[in-house]
Protein backbone atom coordinates (compact mmCIF):
# COMPACT_ATOMS: atom_id res chain seq x y z
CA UNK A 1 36.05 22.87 -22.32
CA UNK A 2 36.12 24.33 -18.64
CA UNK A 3 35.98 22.23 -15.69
CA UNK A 4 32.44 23.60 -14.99
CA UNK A 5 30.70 23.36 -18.39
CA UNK A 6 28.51 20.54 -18.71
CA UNK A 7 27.19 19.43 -22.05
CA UNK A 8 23.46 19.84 -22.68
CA UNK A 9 23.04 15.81 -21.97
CA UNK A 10 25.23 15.93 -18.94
CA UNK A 11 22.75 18.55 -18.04
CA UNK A 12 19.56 16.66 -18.85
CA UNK A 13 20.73 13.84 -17.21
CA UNK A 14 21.50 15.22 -13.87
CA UNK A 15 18.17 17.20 -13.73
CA UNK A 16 16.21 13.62 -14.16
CA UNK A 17 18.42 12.67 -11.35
CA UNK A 18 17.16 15.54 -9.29
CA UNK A 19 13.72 15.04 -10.89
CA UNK A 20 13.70 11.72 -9.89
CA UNK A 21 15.89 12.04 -5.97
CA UNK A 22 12.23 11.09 -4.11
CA UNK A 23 11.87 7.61 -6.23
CA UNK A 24 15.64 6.73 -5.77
CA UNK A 25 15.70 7.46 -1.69
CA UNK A 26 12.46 5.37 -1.56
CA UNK A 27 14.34 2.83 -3.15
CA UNK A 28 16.88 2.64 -1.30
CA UNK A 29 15.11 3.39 2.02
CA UNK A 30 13.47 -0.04 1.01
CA UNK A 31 16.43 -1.78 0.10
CA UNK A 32 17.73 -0.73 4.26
CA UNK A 33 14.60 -2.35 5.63
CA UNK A 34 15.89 -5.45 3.72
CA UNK A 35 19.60 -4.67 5.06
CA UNK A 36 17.65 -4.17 8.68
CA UNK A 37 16.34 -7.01 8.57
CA UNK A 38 18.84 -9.20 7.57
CA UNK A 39 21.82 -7.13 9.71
CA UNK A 40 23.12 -9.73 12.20
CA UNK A 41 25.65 -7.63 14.15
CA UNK A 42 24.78 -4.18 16.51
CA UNK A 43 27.02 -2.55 14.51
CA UNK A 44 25.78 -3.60 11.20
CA UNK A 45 22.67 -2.43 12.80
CA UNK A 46 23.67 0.86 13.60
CA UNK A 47 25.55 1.38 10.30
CA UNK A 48 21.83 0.96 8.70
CA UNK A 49 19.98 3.04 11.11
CA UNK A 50 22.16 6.20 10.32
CA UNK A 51 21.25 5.87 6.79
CA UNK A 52 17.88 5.34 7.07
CA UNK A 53 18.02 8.60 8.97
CA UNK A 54 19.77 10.28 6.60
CA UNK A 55 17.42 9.12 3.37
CA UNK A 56 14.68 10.08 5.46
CA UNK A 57 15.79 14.12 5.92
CA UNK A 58 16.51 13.82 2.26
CA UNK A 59 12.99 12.46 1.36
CA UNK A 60 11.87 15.61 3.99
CA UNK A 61 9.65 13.52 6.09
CA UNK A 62 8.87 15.24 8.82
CA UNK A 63 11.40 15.88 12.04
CA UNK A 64 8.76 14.35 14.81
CA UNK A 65 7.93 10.95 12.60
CA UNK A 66 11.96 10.83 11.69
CA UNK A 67 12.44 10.70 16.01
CA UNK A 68 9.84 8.43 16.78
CA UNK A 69 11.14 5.45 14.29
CA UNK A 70 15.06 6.72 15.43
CA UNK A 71 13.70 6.67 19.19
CA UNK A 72 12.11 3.40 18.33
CA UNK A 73 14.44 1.59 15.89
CA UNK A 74 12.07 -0.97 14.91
CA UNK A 75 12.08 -2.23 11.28
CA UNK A 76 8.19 -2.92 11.62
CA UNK A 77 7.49 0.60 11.50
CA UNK A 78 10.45 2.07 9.01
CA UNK A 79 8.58 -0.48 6.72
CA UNK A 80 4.76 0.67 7.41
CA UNK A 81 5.84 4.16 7.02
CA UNK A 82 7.72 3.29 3.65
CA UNK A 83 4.92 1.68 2.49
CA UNK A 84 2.58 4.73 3.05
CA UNK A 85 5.36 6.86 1.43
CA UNK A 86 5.54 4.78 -1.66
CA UNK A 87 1.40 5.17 -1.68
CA UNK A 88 1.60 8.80 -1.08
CA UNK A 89 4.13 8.97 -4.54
CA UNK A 90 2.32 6.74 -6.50
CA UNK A 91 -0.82 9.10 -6.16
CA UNK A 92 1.42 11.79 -7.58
């Protein structure tokens, strides 16, 4: 087999990954806000932050909201926003 054939399971499985990409960065966009929350070092801190930011361009949330929590970096509103994402999903 080639290097870049994929079976036709490989290929089902990594289009319910794709399918699925909004779910997963929710979930672990929640699992941060726990990490947040519980980070007791700047740096730990900071280490967080930067993935929350990058979870956030990859769940496409808008570039103004993405600032304000960056500008803000308060876990209070990464959580209410999460929260109103994980609504917004479940009505899909």
């Amino acid at each position: 087999m080639a290097k870049n054939e994929r079976s036709a399971y490989q290929k089902e499985v990594i289009s319910r990954y794709y399918d699925n990409l909004d779910t997963i960065m929710l979930q672990k966009l929640g699992e941060m806000v726990t990490d947040l929350y519980l980070a007791d070092t700047p740096a730990k801190k900071d280490r967080f932050w930067q993935r929350a930011h990058k979870a956030m361009v990859k769940l496409k949330v808008p570039p103004a909201i993405i600032e304000h929590i960056m500008q803000k970096k308060d876990v209070e509103i990464l959580a209410k926003n999460l929260q109103d994402w994980l609504a917004k999903q479940k009505k899909k």
